[in-house]
N, C-alpha and C. Protein backbone atom coordinates (compact mmCIF):
# COMPACT_ATOMS: atom_id res chain seq x y z
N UNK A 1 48.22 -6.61 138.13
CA UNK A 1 48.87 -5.37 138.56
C UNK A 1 50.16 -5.15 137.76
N UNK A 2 50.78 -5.99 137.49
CA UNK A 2 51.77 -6.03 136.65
C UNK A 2 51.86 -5.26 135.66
N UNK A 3 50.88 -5.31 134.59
CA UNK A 3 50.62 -4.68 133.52
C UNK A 3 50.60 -2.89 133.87
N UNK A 4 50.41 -3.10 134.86
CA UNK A 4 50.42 -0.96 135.59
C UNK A 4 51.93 -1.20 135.96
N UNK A 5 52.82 -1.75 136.47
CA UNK A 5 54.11 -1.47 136.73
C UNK A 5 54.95 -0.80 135.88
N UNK A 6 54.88 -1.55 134.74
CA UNK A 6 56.18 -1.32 133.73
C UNK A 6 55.35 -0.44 132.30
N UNK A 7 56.44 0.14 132.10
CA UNK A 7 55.67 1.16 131.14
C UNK A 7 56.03 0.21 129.88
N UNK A 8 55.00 -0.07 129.02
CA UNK A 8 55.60 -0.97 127.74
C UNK A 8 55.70 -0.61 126.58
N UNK A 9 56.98 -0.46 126.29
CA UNK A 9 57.90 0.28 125.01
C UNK A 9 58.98 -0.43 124.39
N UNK A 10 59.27 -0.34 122.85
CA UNK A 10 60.12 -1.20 122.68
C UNK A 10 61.37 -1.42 123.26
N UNK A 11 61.86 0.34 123.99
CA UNK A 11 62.81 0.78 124.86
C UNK A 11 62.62 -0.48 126.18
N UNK A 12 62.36 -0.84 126.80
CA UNK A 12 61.97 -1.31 128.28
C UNK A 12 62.96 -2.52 128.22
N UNK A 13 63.17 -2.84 127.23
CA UNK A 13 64.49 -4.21 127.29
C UNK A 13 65.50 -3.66 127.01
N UNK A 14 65.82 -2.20 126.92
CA UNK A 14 67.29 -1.84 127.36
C UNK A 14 67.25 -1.06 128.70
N UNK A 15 66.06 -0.96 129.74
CA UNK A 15 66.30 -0.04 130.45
C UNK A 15 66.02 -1.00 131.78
N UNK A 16 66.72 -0.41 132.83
CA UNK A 16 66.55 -1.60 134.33
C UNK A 16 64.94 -1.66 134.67
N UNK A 17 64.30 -2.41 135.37
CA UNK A 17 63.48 -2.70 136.02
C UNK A 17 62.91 -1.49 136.56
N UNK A 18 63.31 -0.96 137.54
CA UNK A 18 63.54 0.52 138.15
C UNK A 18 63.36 1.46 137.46
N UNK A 19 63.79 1.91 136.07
CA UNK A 19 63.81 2.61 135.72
C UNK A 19 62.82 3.02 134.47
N UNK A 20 62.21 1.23 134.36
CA UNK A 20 61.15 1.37 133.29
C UNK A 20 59.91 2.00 134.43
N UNK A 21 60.08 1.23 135.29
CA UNK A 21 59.08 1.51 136.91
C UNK A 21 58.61 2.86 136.77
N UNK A 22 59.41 4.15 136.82
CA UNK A 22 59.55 5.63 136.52
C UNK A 22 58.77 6.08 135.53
N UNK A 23 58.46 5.27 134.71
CA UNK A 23 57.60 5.69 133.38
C UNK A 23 56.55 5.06 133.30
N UNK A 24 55.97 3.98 134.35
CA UNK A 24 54.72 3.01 134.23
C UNK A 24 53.35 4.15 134.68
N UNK A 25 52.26 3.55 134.78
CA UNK A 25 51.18 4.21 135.13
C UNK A 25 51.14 4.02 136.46
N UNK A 26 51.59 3.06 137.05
CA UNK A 26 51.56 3.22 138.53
C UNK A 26 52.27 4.23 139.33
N UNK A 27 53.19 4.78 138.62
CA UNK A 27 53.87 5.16 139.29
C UNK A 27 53.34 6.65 138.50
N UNK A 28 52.88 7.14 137.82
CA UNK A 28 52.11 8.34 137.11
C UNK A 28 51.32 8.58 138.00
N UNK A 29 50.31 7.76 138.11
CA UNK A 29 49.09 7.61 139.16
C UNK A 29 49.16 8.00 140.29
N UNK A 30 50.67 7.51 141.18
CA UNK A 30 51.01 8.08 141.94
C UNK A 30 51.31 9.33 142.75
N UNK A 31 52.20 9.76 141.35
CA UNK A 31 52.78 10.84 141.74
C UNK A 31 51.75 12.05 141.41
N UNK A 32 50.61 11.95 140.70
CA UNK A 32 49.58 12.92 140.72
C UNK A 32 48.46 12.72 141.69
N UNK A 33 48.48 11.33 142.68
CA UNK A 33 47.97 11.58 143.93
C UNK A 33 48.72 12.30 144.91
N UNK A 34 50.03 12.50 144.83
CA UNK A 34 51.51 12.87 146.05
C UNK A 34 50.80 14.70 145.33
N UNK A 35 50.87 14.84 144.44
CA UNK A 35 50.66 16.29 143.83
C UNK A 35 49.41 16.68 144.19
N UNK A 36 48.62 15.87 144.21
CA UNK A 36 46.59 16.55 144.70
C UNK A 36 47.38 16.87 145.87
N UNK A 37 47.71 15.87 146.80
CA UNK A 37 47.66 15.87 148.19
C UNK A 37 48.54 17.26 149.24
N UNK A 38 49.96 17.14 148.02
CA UNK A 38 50.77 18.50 148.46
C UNK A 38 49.89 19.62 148.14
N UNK A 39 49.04 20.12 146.88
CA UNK A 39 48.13 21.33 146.68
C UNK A 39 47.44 21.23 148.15
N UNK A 40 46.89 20.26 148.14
CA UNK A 40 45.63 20.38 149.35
C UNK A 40 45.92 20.79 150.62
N UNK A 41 47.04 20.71 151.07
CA UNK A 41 47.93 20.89 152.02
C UNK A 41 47.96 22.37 152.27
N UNK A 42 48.76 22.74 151.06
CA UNK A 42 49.56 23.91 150.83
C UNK A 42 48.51 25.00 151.01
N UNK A 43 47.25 24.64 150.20
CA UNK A 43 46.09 25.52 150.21
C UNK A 43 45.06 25.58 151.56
N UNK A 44 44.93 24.89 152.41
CA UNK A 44 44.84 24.86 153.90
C UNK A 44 45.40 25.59 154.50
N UNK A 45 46.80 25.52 154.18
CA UNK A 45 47.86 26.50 155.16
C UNK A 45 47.65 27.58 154.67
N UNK A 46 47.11 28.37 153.37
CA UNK A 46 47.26 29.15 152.82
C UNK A 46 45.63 30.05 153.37
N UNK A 47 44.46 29.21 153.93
CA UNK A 47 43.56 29.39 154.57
C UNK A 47 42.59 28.77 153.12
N UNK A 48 42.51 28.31 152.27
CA UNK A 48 41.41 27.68 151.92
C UNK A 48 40.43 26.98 152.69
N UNK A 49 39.52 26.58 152.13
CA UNK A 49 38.63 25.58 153.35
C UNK A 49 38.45 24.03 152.61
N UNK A 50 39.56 23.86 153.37
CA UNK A 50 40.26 21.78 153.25
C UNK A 50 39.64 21.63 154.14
N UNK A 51 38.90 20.18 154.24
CA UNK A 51 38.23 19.84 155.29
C UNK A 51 39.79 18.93 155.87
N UNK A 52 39.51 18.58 157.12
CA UNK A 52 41.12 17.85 157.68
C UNK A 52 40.72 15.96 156.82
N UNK A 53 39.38 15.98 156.93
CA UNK A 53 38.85 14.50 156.50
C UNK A 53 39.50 14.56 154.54
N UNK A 54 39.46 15.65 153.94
CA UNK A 54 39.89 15.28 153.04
C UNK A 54 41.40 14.90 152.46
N UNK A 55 41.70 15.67 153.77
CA UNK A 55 43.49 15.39 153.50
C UNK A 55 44.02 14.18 154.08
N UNK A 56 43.29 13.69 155.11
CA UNK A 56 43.49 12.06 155.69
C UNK A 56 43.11 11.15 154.80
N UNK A 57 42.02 11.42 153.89
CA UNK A 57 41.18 10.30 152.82
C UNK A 57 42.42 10.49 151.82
N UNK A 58 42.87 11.28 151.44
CA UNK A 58 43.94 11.60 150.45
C UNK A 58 45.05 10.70 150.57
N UNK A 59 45.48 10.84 152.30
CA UNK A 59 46.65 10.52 152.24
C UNK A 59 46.63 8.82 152.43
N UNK A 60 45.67 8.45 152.54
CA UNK A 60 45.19 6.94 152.63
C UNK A 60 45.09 6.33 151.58
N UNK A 61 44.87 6.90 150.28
CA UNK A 61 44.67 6.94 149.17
C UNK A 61 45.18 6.51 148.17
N UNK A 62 46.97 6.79 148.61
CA UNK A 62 47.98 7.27 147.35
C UNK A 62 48.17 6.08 146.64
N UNK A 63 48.27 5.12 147.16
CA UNK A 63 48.15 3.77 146.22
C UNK A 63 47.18 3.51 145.56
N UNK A 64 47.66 2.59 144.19
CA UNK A 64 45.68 2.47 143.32
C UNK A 64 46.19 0.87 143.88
N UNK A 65 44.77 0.33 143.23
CA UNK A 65 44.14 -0.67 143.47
C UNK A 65 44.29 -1.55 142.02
N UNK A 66 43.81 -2.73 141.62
CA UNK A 66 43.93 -3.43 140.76
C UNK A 66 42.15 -2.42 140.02
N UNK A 67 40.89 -2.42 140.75
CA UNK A 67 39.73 -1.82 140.58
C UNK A 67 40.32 -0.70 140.55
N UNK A 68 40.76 0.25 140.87
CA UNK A 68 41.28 1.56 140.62
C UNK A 68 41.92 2.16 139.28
N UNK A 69 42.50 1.05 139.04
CA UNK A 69 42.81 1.22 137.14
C UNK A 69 41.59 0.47 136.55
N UNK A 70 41.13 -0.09 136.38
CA UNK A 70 40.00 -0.23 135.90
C UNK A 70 38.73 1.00 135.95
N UNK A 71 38.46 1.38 136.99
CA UNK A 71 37.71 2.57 137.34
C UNK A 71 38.20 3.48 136.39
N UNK A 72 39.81 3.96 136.44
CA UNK A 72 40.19 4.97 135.64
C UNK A 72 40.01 5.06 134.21
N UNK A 73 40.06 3.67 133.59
CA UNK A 73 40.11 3.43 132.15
C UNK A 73 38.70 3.91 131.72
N UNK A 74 37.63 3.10 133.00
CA UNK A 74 36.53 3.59 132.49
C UNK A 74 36.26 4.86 132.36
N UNK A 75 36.48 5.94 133.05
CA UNK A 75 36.89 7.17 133.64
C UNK A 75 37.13 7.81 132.31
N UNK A 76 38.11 6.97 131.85
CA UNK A 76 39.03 8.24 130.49
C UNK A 76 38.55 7.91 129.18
N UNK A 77 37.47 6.37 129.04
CA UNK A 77 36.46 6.34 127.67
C UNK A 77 35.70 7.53 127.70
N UNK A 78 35.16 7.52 129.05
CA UNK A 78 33.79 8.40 129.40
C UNK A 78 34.61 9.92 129.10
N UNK A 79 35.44 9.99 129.71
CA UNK A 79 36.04 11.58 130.08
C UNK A 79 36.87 12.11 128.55
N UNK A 80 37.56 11.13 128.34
CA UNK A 80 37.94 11.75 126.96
C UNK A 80 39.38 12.42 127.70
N UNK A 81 39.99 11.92 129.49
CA UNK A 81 41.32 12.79 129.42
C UNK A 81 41.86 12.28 130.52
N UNK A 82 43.06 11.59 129.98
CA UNK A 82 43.68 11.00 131.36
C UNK A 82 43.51 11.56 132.83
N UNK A 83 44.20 12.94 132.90
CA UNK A 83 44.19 13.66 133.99
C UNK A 83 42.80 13.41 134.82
N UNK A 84 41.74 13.72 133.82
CA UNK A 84 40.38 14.19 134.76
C UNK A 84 39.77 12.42 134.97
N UNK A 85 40.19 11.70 134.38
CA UNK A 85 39.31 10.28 134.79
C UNK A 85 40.31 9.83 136.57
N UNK A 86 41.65 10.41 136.43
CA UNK A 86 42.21 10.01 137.54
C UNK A 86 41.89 10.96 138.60
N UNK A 87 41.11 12.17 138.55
CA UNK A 87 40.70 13.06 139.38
C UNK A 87 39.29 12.04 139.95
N UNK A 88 38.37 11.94 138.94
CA UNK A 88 37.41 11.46 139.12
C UNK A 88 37.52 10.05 139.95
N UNK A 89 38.66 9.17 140.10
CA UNK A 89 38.66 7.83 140.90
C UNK A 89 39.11 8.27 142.03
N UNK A 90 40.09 9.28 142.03
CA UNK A 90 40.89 9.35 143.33
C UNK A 90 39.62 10.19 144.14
N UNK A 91 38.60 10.71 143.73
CA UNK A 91 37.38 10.98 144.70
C UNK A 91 36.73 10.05 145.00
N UNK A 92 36.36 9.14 144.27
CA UNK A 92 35.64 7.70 144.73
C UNK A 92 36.35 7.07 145.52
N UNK A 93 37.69 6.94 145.80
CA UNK A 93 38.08 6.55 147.38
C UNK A 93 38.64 7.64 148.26
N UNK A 94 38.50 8.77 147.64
CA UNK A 94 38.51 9.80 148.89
C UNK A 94 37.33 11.13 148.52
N UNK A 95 36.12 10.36 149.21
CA UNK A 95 35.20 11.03 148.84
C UNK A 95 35.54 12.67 149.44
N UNK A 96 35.81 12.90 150.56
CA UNK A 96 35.89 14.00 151.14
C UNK A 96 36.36 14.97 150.52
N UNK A 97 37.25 14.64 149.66
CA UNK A 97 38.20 15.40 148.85
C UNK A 97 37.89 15.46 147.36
N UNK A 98 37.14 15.27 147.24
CA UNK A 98 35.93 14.89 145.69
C UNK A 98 36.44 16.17 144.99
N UNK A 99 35.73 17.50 146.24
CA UNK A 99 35.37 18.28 144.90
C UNK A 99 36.78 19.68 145.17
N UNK A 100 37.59 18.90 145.92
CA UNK A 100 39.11 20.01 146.07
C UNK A 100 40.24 19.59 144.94
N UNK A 101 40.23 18.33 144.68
CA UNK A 101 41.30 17.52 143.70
C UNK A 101 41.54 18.80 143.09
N UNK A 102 42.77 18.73 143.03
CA UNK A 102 43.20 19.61 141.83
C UNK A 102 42.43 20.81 141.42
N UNK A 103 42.27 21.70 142.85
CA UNK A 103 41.59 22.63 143.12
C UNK A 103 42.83 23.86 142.29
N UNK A 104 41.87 24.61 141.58
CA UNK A 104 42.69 25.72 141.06
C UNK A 104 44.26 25.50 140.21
N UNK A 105 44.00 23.89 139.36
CA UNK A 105 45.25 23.89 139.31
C UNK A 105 45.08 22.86 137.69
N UNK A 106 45.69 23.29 137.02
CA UNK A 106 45.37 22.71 135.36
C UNK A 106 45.58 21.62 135.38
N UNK A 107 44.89 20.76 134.26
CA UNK A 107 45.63 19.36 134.13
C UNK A 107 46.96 19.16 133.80
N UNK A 108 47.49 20.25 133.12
CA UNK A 108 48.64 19.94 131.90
C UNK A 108 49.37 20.36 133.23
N UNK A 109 49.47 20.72 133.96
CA UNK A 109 50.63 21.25 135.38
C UNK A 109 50.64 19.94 136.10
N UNK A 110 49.73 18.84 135.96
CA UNK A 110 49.73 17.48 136.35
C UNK A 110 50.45 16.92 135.72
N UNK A 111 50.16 16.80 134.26
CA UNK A 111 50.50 15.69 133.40
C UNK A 111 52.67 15.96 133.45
N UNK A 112 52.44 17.53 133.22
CA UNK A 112 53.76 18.03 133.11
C UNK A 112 54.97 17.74 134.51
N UNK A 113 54.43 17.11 135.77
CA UNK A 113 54.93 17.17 136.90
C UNK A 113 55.24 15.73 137.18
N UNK A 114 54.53 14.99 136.96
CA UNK A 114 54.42 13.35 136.85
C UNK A 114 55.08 12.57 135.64
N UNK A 115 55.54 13.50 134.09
CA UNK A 115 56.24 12.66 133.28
C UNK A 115 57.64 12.91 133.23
């Protein structure tokens, strides 16, 4: 898991612990599950049709797994795009919410929100 913590750059031995943390994939990963989950929300209230099971699977979710980066890597040989291989895992543990991820909403508005 380690290796997902820290973002590795020649920069990272002048910068704190914490702050390399901010730039790792775990914490990328994260914050574009916190971002599915606020859309999904927002678009419910807005009257879309969110099932309530997909926003509980979501919110159960937000952490990856040691298999969860692995899944993804495989994800982004196959996919050819960061964004969409992490769409594609975060449905395999929240199936319910499979086919809302990042409903109506670009990758690059992901990538751009999380770096």
């Amino acid at each position: 898991m380690e290796a997902y913590e820290i973002y590795q750059t020649p920069l990272s031995s002048y910068a704190s612990k914490e702050m390399a943390h901010l730039f790792s994939t775990a914490h990328q990963s994260r914050t574009w599950r916190e971002l599915w989950l606020t859309l999904a929300i927002a678009e419910k209230e807005l009257g879309l049709p969110i099932p309530d099971e997909a926003i509980e699977q979501m919110k159960n979710n937000l952490d990856f797994t040691l298999e969860q980066f692995d899944i993804a890597e495989k994800e982004q040989v196959k996919r050819l795009h960061d964004v969409m291989s992490h769409i594609h895992t975060f449905g395999q543990v929240a199936p319910a919410a499979a086919g809302i991820i990042q409903y109506v909403l670009i990758s690059a508005l992901a990538q751009h929100r999380a770096t």
